[in-house]
Protein backbone atom coordinates (compact mmCIF):
# COMPACT_ATOMS: atom_id res chain seq x y z
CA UNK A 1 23.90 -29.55 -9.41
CA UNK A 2 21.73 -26.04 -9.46
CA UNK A 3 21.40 -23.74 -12.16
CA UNK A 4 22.95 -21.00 -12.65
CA UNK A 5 21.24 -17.32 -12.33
CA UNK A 6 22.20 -13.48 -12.66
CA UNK A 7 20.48 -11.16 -10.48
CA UNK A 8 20.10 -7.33 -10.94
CA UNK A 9 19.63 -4.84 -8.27
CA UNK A 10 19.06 -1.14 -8.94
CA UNK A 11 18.41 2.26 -6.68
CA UNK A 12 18.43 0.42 -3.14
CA UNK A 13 20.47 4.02 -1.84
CA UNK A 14 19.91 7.40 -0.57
CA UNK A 15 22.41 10.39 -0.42
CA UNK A 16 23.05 9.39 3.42
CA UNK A 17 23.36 5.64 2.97
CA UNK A 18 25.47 3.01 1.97
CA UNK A 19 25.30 2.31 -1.85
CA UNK A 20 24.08 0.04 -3.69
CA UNK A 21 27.25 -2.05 -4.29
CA UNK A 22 27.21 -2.43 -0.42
CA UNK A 23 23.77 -4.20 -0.27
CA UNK A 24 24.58 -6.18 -3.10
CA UNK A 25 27.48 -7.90 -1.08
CA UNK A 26 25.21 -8.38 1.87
CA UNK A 27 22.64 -9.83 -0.51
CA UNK A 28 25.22 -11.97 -1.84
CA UNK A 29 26.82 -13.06 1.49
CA UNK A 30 23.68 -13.66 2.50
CA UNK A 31 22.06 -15.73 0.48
CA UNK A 32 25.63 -18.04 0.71
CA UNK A 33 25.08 -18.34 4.49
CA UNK A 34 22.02 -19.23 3.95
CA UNK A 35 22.68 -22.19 1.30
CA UNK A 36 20.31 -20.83 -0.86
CA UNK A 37 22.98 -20.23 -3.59
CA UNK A 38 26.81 -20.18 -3.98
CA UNK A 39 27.94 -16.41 -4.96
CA UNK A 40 30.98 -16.33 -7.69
CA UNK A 41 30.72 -12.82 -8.68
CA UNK A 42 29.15 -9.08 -7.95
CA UNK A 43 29.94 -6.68 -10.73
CA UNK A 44 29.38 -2.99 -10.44
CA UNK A 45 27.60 -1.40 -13.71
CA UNK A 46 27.47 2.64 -14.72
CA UNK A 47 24.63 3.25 -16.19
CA UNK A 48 23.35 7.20 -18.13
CA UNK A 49 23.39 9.77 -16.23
CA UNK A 50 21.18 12.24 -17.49
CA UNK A 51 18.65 14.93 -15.34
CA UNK A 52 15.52 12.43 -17.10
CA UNK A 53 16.75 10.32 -14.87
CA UNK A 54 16.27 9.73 -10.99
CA UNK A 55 19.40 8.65 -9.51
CA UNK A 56 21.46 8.84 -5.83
CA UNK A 57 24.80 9.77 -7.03
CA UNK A 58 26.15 7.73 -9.82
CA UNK A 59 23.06 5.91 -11.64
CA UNK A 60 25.32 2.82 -10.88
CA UNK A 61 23.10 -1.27 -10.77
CA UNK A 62 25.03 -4.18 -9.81
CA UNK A 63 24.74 -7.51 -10.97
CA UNK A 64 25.09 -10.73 -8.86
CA UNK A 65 26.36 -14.09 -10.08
CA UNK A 66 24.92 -17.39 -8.79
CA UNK A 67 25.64 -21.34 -9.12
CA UNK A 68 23.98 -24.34 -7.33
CA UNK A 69 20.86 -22.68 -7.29
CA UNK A 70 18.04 -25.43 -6.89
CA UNK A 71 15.16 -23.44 -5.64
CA UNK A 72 14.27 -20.33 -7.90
CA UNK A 73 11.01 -19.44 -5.94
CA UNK A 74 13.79 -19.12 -2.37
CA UNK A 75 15.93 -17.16 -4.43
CA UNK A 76 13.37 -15.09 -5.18
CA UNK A 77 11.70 -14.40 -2.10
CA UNK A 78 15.08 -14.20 -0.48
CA UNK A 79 16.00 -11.39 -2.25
CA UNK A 80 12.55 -9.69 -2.18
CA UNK A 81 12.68 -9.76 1.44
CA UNK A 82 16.33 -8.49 1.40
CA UNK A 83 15.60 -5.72 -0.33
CA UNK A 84 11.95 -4.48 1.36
CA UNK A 85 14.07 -4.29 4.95
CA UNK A 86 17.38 -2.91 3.79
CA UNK A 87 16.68 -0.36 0.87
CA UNK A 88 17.30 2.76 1.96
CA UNK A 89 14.14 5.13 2.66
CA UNK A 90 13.26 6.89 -0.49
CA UNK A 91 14.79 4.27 -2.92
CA UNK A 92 12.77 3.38 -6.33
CA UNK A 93 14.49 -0.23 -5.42
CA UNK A 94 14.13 -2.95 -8.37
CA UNK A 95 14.77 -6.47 -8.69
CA UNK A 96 15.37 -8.48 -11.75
CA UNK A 97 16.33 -12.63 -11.53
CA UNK A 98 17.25 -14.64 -14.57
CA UNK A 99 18.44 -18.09 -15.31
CA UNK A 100 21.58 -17.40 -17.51
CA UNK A 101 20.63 -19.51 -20.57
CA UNK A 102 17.59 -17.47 -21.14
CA UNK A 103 18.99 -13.83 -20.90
CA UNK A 104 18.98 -13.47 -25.07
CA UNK A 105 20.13 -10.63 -27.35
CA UNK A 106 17.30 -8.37 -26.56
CA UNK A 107 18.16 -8.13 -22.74
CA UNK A 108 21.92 -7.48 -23.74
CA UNK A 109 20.91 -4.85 -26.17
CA UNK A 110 18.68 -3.16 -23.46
CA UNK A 111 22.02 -3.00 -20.66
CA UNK A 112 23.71 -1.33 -23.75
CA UNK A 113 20.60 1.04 -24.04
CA UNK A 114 20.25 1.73 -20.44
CA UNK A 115 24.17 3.20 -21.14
CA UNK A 116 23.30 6.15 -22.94
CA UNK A 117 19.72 6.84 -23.30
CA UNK A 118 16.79 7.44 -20.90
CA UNK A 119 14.60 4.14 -21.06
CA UNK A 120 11.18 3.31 -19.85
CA UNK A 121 9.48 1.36 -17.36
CA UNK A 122 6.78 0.05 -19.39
CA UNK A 123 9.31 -1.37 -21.90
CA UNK A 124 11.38 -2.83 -18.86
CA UNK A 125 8.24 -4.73 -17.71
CA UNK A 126 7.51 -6.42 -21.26
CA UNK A 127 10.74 -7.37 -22.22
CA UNK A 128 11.05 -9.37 -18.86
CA UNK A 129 7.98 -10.76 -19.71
CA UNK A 130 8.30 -11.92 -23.02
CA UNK A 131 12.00 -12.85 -22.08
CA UNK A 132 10.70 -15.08 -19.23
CA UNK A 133 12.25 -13.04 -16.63
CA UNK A 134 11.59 -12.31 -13.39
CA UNK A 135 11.32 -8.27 -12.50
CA UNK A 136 10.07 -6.40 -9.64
CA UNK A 137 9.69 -3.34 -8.13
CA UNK A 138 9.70 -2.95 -4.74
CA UNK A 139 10.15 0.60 -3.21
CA UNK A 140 8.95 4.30 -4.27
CA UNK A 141 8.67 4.64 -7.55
CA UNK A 142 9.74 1.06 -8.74
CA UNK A 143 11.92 2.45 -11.36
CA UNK A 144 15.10 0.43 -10.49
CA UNK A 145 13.86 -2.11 -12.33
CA UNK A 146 15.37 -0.44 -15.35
CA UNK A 147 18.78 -0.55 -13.68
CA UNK A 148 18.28 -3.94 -12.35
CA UNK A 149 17.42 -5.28 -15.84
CA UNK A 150 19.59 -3.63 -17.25
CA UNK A 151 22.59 -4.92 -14.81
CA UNK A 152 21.41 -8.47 -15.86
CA UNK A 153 22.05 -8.13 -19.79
CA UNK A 154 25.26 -6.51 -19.61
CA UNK A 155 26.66 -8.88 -17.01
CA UNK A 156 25.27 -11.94 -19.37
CA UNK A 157 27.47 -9.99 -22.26
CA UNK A 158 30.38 -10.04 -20.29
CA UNK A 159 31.90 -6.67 -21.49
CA UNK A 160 30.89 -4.23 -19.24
CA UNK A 161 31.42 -2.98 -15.61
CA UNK A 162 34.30 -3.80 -12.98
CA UNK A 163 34.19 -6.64 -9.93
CA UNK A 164 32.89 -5.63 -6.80
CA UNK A 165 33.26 -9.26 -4.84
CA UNK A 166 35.18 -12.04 -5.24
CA UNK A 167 36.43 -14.62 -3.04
CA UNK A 168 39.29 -13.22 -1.41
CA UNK A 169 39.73 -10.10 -3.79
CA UNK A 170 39.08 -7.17 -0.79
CA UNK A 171 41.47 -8.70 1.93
CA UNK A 172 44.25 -9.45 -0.68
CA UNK A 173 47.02 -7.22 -1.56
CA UNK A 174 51.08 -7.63 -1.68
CA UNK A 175 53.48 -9.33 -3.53
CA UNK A 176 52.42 -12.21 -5.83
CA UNK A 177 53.84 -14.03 -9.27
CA UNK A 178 50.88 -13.58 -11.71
CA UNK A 179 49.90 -17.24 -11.79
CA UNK A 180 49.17 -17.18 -7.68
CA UNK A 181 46.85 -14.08 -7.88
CA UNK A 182 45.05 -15.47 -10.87
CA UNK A 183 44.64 -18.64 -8.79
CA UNK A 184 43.55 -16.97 -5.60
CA UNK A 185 40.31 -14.70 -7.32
CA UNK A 186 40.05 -17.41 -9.61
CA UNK A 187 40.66 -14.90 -12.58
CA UNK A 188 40.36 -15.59 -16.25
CA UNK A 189 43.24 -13.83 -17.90
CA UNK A 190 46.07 -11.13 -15.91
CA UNK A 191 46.66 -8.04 -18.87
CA UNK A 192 48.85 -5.30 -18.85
CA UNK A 193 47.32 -1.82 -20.17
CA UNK A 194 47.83 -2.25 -23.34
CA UNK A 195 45.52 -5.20 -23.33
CA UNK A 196 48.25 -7.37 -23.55
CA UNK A 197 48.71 -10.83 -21.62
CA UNK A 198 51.46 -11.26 -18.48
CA UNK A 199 53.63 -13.99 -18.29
CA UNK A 200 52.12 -16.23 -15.25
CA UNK A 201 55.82 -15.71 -13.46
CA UNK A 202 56.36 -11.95 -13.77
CA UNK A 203 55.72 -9.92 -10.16
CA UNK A 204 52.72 -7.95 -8.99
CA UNK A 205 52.36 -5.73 -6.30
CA UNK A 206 48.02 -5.78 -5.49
CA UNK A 207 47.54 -2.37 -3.48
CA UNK A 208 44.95 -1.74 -1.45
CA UNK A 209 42.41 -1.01 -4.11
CA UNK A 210 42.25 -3.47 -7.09
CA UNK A 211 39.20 -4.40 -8.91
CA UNK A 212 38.72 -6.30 -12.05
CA UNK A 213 37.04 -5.94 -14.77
CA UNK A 214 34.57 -7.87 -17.14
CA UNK A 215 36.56 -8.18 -20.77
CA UNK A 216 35.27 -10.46 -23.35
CA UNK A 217 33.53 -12.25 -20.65
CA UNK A 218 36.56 -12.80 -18.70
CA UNK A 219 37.00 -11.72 -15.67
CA UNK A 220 40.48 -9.50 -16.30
CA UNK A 221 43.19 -7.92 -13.73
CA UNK A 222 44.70 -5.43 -15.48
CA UNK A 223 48.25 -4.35 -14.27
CA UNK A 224 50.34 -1.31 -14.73
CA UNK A 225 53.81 -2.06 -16.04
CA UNK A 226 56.95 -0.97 -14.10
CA UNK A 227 59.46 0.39 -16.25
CA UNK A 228 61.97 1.03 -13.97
CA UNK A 229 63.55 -3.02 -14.76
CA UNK A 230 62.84 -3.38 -10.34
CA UNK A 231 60.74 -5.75 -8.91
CA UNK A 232 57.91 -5.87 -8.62
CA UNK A 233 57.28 -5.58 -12.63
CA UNK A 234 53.93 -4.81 -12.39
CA UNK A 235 51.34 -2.99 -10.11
CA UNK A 236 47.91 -2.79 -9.60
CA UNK A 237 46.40 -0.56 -12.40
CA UNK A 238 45.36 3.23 -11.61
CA UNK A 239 42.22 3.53 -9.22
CA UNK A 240 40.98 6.20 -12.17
CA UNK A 241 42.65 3.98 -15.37
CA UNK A 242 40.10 1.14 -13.98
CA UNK A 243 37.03 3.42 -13.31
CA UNK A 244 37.57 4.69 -16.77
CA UNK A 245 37.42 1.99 -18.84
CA UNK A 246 35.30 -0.06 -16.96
CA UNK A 247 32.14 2.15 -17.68
């Protein structure tokens, strides 16, 4: 069977790279190909922006969702390795893996922290300790393993932050009834902005950029009503609706 794991990354960018969302799907893909571990999910997770705090462009961490894992010490140095050769030069990379049953309250409550204040290293390093978690950091200054903690308690919450991977979700778009889309990305519930639920046979139209987001812990669509009575009824939600409530 495997266990189940959440891994953070944090600062693996520079201002000329590809971000950090990038190399987490590479990670991700990666460690797939290599049997290692079966990716479900890669969440994308804003984090505070503040001058205290050294950052690329956004101050963005990314969280990476794992089954079947049966090997922690290959997931481990898997990822290590990943990041030393593809962090971008002059990245404060960090590296946090956890086995989801023991990311506890405290971890959560540090993700909500790492939201809106400026946090420490130091305090990073013995809450993964006395939470039993592995944290590393491996470039520069090592300080992305505030992010990358921090991208493993609010992705074990399940409220924060919007999908950046799923199976099929970046090569589909068209026309679809509710209940097929939910069944290809393997969704949790399909809402309309309001927060309320669409019937499973109403039309969408997915454009070309549609993301999910983590409500509840459920992964959510969230669709933009047409109110025109034409088909389709419903449309991807607003590139800038989804960015804003998605943190």
């Amino acid at each position: 069977m495997g266990m189940d794991f959440i891994v953070g990354i944090d600062d693996t960018d520079n201002l000329e790279s590809r971000g950090t969302g990038h190399r987490a799907r590479m990670l991700g893909l990666g460690l797939m190909e290599s049997s290692i571990a079966e990716l479900t999910s890669i969440t994308r997770h804003q984090l505070f922006v503040s001058p205290l705090i050294p950052y690329t462009s956004h101050n963005s961490s990314a969280s990476l969702v794992f089954k079947g894992v049966k090997d922690k010490n290959l997931l481990i140095d898997y990822c290590r390795n990943f990041l030393l050769r593809e962090s971008a030069e002059g990245s404060d990379a960090g590296l946090c893996i956890a086995e989801t049953e023991v990311i506890g309250k405290a971890v959560q409550e540090w993700g909500r922290k790492a939201k809106s204040i400026v946090l420490k290293m130091d305090d990073a390093k013995d809450l993964a300790n006395k939470s039993g978690i592995f944290l590393e950091g491996l470039t520069g200054e090592k300080c992305g393993i505030i992010g990358a903690l921090a991208a493993v308690g609010l992705r074990k919450e399940g409220n924060d932050g919007r999908l950046l991977w799923l199976r099929h979700l970046r090569e589909t778009s068209g026309l679809f009834t509710v209940a097929e889309i939910k069944q290809r990305l393997l969704l949790d519930q399909v809402l309309d902005m309001d927060l309320n639920p669409v019937a499973s046979n109403e039309t969408v139209l997915i454009g070309d950029w549609s993301r999910p987001v983590m409500m509840n812990n459920s992964i959510t669509l969230l669709l933009q009503k047409n109110h025109t009575n034409e088909e389709p009824a419903y449309t991807s939600a607003p590139k800038e609706f989804i960015k804003s409530i998605s943190g």
